[in-house]
Protein backbone atom coordinates (compact mmCIF):
# COMPACT_ATOMS: atom_id res chain seq x y z
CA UNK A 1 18.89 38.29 -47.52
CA UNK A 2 18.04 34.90 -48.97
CA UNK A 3 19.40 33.71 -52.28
CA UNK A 4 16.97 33.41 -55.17
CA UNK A 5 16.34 30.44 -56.21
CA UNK A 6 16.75 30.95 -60.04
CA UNK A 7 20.19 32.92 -59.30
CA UNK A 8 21.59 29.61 -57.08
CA UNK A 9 20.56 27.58 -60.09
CA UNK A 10 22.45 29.72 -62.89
CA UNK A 11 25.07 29.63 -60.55
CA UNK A 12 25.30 25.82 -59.80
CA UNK A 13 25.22 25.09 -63.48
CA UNK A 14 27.79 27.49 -64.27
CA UNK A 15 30.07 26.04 -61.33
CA UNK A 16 29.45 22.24 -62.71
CA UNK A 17 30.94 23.22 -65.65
CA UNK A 18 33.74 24.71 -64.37
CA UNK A 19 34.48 22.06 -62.23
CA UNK A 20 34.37 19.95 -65.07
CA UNK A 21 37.12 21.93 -66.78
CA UNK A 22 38.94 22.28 -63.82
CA UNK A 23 38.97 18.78 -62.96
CA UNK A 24 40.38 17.80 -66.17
CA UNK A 25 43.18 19.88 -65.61
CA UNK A 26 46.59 19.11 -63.97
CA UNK A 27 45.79 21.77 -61.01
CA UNK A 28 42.99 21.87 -58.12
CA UNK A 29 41.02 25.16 -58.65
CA UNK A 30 38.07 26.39 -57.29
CA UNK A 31 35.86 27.84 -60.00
CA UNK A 32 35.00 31.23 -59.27
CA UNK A 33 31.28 31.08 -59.87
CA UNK A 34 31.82 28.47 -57.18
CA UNK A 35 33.27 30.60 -54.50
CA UNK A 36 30.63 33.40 -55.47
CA UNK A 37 28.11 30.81 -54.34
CA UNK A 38 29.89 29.78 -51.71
CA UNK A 39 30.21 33.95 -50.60
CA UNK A 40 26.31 34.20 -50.72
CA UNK A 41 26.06 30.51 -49.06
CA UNK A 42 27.80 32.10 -45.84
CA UNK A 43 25.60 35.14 -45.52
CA UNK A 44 22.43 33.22 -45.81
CA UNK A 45 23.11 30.66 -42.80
CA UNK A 46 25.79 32.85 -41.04
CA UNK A 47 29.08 31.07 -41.36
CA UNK A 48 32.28 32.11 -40.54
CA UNK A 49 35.46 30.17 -39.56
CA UNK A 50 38.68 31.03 -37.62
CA UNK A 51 41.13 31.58 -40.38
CA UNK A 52 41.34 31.28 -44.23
CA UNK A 53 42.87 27.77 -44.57
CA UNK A 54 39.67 26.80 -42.65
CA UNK A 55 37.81 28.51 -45.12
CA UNK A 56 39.91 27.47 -48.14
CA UNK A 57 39.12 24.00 -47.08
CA UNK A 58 35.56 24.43 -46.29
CA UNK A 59 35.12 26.06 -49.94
CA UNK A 60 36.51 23.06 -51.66
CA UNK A 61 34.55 20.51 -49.55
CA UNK A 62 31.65 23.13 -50.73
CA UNK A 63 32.39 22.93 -54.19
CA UNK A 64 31.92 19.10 -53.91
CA UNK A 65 29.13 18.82 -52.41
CA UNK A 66 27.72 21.65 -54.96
CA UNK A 67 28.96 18.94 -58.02
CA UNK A 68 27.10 15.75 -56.16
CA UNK A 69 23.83 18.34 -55.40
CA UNK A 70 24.05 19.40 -59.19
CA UNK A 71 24.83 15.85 -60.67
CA UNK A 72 21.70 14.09 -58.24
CA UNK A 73 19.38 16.53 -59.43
CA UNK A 74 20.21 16.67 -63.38
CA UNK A 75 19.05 12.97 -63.42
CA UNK A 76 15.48 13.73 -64.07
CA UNK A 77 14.31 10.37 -62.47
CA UNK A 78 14.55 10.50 -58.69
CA UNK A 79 11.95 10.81 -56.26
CA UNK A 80 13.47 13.74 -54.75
CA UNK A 81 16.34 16.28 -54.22
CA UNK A 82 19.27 17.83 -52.51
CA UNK A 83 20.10 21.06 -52.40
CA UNK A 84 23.41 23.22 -50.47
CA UNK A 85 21.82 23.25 -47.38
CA UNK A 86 23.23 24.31 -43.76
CA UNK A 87 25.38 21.11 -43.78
CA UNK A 88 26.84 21.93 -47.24
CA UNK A 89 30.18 23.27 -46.09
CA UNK A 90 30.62 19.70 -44.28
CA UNK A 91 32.43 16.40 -45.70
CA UNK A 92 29.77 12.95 -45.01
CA UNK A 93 33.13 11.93 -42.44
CA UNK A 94 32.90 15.59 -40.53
CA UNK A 95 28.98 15.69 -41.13
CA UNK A 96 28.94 11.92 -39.53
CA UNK A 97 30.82 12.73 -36.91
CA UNK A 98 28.84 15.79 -35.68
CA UNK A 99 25.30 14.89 -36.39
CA UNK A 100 24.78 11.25 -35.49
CA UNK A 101 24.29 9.60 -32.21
CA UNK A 102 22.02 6.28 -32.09
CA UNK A 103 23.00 3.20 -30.81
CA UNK A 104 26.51 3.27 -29.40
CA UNK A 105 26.24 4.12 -25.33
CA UNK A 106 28.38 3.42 -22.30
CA UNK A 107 29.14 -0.21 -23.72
CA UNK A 108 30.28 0.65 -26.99
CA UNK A 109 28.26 -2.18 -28.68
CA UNK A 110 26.09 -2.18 -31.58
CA UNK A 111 22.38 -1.13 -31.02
CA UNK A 112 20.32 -3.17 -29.54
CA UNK A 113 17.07 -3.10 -27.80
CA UNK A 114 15.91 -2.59 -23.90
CA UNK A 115 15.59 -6.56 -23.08
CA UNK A 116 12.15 -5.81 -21.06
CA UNK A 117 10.80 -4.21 -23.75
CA UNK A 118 7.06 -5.31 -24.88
CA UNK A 119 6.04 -6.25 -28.08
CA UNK A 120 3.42 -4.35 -30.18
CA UNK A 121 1.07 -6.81 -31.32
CA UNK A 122 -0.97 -4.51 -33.12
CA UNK A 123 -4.78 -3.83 -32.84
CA UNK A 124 -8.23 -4.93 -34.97
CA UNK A 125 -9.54 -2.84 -37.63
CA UNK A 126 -8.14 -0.94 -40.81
CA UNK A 127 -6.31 2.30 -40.31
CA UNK A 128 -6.74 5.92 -41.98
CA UNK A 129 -5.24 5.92 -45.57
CA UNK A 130 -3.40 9.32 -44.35
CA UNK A 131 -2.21 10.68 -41.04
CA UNK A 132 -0.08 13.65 -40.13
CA UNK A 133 -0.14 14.05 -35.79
CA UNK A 134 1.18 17.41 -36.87
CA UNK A 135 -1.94 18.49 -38.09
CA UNK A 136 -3.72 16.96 -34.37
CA UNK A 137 -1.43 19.05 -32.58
CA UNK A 138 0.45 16.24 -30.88
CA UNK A 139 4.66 17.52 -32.82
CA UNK A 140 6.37 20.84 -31.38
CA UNK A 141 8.04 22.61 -33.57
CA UNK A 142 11.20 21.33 -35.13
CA UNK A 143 14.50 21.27 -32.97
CA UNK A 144 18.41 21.29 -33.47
CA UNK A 145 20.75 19.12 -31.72
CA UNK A 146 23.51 20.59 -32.90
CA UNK A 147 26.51 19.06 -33.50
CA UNK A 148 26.36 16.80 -30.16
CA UNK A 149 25.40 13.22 -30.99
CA UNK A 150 22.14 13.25 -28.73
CA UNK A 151 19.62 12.39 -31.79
CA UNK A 152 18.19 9.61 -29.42
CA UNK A 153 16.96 12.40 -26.71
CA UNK A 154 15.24 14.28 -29.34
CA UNK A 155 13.70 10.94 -31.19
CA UNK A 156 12.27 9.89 -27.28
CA UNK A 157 11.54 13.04 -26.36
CA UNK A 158 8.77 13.84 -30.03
CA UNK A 159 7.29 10.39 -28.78
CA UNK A 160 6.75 11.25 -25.11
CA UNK A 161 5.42 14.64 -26.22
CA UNK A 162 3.22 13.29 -28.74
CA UNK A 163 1.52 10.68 -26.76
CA UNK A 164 0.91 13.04 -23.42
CA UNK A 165 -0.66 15.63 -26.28
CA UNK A 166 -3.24 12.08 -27.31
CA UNK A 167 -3.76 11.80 -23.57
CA UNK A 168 -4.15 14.82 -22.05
CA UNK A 169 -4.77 16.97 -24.82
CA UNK A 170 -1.81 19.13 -23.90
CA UNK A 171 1.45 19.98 -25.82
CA UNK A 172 4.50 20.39 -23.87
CA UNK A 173 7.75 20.51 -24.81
CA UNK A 174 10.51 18.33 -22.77
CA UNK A 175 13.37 18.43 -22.20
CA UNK A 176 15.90 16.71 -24.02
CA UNK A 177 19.34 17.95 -21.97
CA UNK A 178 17.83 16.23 -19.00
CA UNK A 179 18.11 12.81 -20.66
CA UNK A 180 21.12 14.08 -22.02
CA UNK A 181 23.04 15.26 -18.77
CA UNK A 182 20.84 12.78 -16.26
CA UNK A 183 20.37 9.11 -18.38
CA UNK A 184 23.69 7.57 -17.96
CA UNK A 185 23.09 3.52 -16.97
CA UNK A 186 23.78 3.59 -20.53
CA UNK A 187 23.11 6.35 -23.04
CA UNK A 188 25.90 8.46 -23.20
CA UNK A 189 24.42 11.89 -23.86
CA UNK A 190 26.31 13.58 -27.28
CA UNK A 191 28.11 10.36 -27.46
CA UNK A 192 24.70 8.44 -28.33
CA UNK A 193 21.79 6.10 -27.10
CA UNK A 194 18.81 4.62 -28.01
CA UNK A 195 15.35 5.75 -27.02
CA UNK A 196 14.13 2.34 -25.14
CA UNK A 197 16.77 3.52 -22.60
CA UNK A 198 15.96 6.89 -22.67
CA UNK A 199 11.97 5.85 -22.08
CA UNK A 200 13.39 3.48 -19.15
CA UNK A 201 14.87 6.13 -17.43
CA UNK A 202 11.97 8.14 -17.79
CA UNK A 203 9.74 5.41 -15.97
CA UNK A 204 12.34 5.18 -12.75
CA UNK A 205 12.53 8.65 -12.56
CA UNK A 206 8.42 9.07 -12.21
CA UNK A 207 8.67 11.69 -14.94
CA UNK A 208 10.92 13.87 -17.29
CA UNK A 209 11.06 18.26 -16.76
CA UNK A 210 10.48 20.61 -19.46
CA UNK A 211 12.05 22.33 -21.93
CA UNK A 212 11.89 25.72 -20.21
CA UNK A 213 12.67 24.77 -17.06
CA UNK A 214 15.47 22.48 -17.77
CA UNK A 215 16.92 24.07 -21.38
CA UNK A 216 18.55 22.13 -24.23
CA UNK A 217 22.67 23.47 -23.95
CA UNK A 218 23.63 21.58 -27.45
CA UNK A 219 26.88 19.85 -24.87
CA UNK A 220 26.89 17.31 -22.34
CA UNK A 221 26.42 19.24 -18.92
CA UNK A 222 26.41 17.79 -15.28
CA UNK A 223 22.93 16.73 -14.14
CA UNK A 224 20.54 19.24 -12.57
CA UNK A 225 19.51 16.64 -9.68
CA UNK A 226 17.82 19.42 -7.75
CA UNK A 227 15.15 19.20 -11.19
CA UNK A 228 14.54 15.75 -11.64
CA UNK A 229 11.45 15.93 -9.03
CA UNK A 230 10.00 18.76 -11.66
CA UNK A 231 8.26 16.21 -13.91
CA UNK A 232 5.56 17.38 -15.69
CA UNK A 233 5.00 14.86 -18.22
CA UNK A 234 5.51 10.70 -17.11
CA UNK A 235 4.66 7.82 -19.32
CA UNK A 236 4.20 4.19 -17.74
CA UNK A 237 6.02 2.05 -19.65
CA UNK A 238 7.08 1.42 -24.02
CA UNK A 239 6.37 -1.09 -26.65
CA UNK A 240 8.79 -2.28 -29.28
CA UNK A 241 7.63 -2.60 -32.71
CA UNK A 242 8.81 -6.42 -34.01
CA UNK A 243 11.64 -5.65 -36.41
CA UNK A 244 11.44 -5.39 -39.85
CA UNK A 245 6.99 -5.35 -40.22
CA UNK A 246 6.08 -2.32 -41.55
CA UNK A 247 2.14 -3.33 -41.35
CA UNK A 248 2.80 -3.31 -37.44
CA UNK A 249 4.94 -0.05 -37.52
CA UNK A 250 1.83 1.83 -40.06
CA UNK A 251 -0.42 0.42 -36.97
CA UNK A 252 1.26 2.20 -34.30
CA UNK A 253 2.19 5.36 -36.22
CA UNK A 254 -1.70 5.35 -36.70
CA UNK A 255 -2.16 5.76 -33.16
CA UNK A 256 1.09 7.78 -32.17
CA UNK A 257 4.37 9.31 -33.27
CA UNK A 258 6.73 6.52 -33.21
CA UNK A 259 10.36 6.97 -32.36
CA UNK A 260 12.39 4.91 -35.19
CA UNK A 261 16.51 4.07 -35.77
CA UNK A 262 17.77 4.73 -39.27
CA UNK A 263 20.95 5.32 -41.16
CA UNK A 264 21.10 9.12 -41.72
CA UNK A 265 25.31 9.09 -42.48
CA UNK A 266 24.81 8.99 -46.75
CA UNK A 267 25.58 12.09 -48.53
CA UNK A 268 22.30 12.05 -49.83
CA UNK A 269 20.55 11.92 -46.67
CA UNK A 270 22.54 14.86 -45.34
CA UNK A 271 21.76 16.91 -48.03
CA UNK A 272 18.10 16.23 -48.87
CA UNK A 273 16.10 19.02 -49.72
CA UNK A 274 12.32 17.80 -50.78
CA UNK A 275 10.61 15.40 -52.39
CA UNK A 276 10.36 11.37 -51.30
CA UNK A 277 13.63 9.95 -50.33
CA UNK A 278 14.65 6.61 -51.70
CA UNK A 279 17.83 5.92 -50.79
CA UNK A 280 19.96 4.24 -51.56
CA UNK A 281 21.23 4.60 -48.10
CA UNK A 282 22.98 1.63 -45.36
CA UNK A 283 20.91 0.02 -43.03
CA UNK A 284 23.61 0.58 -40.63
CA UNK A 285 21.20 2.33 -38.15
CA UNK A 286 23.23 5.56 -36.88
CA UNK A 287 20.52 7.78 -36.50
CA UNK A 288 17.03 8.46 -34.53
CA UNK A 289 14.24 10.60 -35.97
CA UNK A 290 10.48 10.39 -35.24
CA UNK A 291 7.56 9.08 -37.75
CA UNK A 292 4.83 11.80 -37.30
CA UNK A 293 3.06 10.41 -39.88
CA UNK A 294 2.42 8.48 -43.66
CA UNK A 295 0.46 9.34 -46.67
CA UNK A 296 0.74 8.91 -50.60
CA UNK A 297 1.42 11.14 -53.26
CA UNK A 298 1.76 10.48 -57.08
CA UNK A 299 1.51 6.41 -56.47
CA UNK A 300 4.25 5.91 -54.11
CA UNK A 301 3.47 5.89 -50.50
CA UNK A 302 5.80 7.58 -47.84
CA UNK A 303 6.55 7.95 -43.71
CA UNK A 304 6.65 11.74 -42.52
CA UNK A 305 9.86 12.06 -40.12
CA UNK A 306 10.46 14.64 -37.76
CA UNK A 307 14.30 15.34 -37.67
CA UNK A 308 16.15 17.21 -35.24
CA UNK A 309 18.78 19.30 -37.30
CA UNK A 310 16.79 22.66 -37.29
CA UNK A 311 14.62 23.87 -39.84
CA UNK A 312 17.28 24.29 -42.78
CA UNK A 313 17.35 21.10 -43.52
CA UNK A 314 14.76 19.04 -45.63
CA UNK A 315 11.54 20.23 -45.85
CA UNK A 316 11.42 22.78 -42.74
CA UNK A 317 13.32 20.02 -40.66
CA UNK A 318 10.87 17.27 -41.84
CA UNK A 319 11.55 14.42 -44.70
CA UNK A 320 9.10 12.14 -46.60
CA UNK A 321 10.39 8.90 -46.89
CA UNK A 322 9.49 5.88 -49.08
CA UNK A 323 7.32 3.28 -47.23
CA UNK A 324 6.75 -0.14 -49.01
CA UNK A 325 10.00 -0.40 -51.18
CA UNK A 326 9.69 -3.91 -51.27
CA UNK A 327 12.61 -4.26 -48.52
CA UNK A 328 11.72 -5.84 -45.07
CA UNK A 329 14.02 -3.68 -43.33
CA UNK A 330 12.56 -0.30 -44.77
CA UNK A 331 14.70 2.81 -46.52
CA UNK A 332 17.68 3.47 -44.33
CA UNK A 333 16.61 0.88 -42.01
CA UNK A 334 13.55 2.24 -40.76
CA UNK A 335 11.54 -0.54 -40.44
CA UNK A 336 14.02 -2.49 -37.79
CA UNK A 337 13.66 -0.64 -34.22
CA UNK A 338 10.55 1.30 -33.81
CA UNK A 339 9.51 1.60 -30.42
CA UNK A 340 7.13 4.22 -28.43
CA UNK A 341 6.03 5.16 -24.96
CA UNK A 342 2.69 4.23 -23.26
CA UNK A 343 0.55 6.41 -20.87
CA UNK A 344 -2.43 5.69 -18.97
CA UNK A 345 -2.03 7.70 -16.32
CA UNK A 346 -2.34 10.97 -15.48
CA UNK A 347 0.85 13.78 -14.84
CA UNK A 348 2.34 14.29 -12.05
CA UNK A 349 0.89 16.88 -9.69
CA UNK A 350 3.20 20.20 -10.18
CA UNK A 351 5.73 20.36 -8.01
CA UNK A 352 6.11 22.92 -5.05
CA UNK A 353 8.46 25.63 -5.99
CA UNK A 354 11.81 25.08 -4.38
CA UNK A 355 13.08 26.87 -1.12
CA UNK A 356 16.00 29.67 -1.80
CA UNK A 357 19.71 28.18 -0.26
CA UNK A 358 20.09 30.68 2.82
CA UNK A 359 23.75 32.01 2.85
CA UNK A 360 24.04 34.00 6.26
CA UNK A 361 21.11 35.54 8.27
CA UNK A 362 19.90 38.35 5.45
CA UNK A 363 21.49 36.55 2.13
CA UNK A 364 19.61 33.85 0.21
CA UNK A 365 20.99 32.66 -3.19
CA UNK A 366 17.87 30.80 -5.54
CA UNK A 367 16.93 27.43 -5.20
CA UNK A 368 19.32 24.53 -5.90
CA UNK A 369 22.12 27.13 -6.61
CA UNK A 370 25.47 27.46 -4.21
CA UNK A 371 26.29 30.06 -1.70
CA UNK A 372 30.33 31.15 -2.46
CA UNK A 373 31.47 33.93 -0.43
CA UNK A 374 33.09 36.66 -2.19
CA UNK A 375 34.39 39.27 0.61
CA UNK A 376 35.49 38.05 3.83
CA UNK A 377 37.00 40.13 6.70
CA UNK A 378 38.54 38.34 9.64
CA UNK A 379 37.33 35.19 8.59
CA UNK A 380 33.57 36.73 8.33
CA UNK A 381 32.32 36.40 4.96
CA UNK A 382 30.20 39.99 4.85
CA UNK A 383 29.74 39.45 0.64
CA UNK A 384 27.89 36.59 -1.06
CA UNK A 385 27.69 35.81 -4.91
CA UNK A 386 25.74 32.18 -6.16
CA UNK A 387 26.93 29.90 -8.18
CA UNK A 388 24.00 28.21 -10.31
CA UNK A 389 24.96 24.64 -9.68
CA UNK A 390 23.70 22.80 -6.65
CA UNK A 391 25.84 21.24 -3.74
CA UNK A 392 29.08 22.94 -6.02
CA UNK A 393 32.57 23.56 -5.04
CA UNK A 394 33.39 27.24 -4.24
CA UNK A 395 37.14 27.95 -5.93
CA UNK A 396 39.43 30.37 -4.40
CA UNK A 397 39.32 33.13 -6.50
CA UNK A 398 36.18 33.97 -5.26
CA UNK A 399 34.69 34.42 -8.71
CA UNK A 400 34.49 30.83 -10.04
CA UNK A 401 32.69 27.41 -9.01
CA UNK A 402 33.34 23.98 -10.12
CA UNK A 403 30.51 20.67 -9.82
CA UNK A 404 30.69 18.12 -6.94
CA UNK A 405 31.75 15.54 -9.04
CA UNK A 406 34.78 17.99 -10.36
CA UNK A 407 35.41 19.38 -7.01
CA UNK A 408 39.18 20.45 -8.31
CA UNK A 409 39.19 24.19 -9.44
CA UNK A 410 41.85 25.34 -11.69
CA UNK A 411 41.47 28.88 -11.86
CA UNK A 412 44.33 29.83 -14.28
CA UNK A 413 43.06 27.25 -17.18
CA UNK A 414 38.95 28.05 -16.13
CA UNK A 415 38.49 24.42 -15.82
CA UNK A 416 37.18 22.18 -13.48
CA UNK A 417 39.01 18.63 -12.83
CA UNK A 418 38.19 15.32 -11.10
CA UNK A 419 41.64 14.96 -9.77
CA UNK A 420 44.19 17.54 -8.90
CA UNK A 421 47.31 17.20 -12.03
CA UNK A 422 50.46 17.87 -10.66
């Protein structure tokens, strides 16, 4: 059952002041009205840890968070505010570590930019005073990483969805564990990327698979290759946005969601509730989200941004943020790496289904899936199971099956190694 609203609110202010008094004295206690929350906190979003000193120490990190939440929003001034969302049991270090994935691939160097990118020059002609490519159909529904770093695949994957909806008038959602498991030259999956990469990779491979046929797994995985010929969406090539002109990023989010770098690491940020954020917040890009949108409300103009951290966060897994704060580089940074796919051509034809793998005369396993025998009598296998991953080792117990590229079974650990450890 959710938590009223009013009863989190009586509750909050009675915890502030307790944590006021108990700050002030010579011991650290946990206000009770705090751990009440914190009881009907756990329910609501499901929580529960692996012993009690993890949950000791995931009530006082609560109870923190609970006094910033409380002392942001008894300001009065600020464009928006937080609330104890899903994150709330999570320190900004743990929370950064989890969450964020942008920029820092295979060469461990600061983001930077695809160097055959082209630049958006922009286009004649004023745009709309409003848009929201939610309301043309052209977003799919909001989408959680998890805690594996692969923000980028989700950013590239809203943009490539959203301009193949413009195109072809068709919403499909793609799949971002492909890019995760599959674009390697150099994002590194839950380790990060950026999305000109990710939109590279998509080019060479003539296409990208979809979310149901190739399913997000929240972990890096080893790459289906028998599904990279099942592209059903391909774009043809990207544009960068020039850093740090937000006239030339409003043009292209007038014509298409727009996948954009930001720095989503401040407390703040992770625990943003409603409203039109304003920082203050790095510039230290770290994150990847996706403008769907801009608008104006009350005399302050914003950006609509479609995260990926599920729909308990923000409002329904979206955020308004400010546009025109007088900085170059945008809140957060937003302003300094747009970029976004281009399509001209039509999809891919669909491909043909795939043939079954034939295991003995009568047996067939399905396609791109492993034959292991199970039974064998006199050197006759007469029993055959499948292993789901294609061209895969086939261990010795029978039961278990490792990838090619960990061809090593150990069966007494249930893990699968490069190299055999002696």
């Amino acid at each position: 059952m959710a938590v009223s609203p009013t009863k989190v609110l009586l509750l909050m202010l009675a915890a502030l002041t307790e944590l006021a008094l108990a700050s002030s004295a010579s011991r650290t206690v946990v206000p009770a009205s705090v751990s009440e929350l914190f009881e009907k906190w756990c329910k609501e979003h499901g929580k529960v840890y692996g012993s009690e000193e993890e949950r000791e120490h995931r009530l006082r990190v609560f109870a923190d968070n609970a006094a910033f939440v409380m002392e942001h929003n008894g300001r009065g001034n600020s464009t928006f505010t937080l609330d104890l969302n899903a994150f709330a049991d999570l320190s900004p270090h743990e929370f950064r570590t989890a969450y964020l994935g942008f920029g820092f691939g295979t060469k461990g160097v600061p983001p930077r930019r695809h160097s055959k990118e082209v630049l958006f020059t922009g286009y004649g002609g004023d745009v709309p005073e409003a848009v929201d490519w939610r309301e043309k159909g052209a977003v799919t529904k909001v989408k959680d990483q998890g805690s594996c770093g692969d923000c980028w695949a989700f950013s590239a994957t809203g943009a490539i969805e959203g301009i193949n909806k413009i195109m072809t008038g068709t919403l499909v959602s793609l799949s971002e564990q492909e890019l995760c498991d599959c674009d390697r030259s150099y994002n590194t999956g839950c380790n990060g990327g950026l999305m000109d990469y990710a939109f590279k990779w998509v080019i060479e491979n003539h296409g990208i698979d979809s979310e149901d046929d190739y399913p997000y797994q929240s972990a890096d995985k080893t790459c289906l290759k028998n599904k990279l010929s099942r592209r059903v969406v391909s774009i043809d090539g990207y544009s960068d946005v020039p850093a740090n002109n937000e006239n030339l990023l409003l043009k292209a989010v007038a014509q298409q969601p727009v996948s954009v770098g930001i720095c989503g690491s401040e407390r703040l940020f992770q625990l943003y509730s409603k409203g039109i954020f304003s920082g203050p917040c790095s510039t230290s890009l770290d994150h990847a989200v996706l403008v769907v949108g801009y608008g104006s409300e009350n005399g302050k103009d914003y950006w609509i941004l479609k995260n990926s951290w599920g729909t308990r966060w923000g409002i329904d897994g979206f955020m308004l943020m400010l546009r025109n704060s007088g900085d170059s580089r945008g809140v957060c940074g937003i302003n300094m790496m747009p970029s976004f796919p281009t399509k001209n051509t039509p999809n891919p034809p669909p491909s043909p289904s795939p043939s079954p793998t034939k295991c003995s005369l009568l047996t067939y396993c399905p396609a791109g899936s492993t034959c292991c025998c199970s039974w064998t009598v006199f050197g006759v296998c007469l029993s055959w199971s499948c292993c789901e991953l294609e061209s895969a080792v086939c261990c010795e117990d029978h039961r278990s099956c490792c990838p090619h590229d960990y061809p090593v079974c150990d069966t007494k650990r249930g893990q699968c190694l490069k190299v055999q450890c002696f």
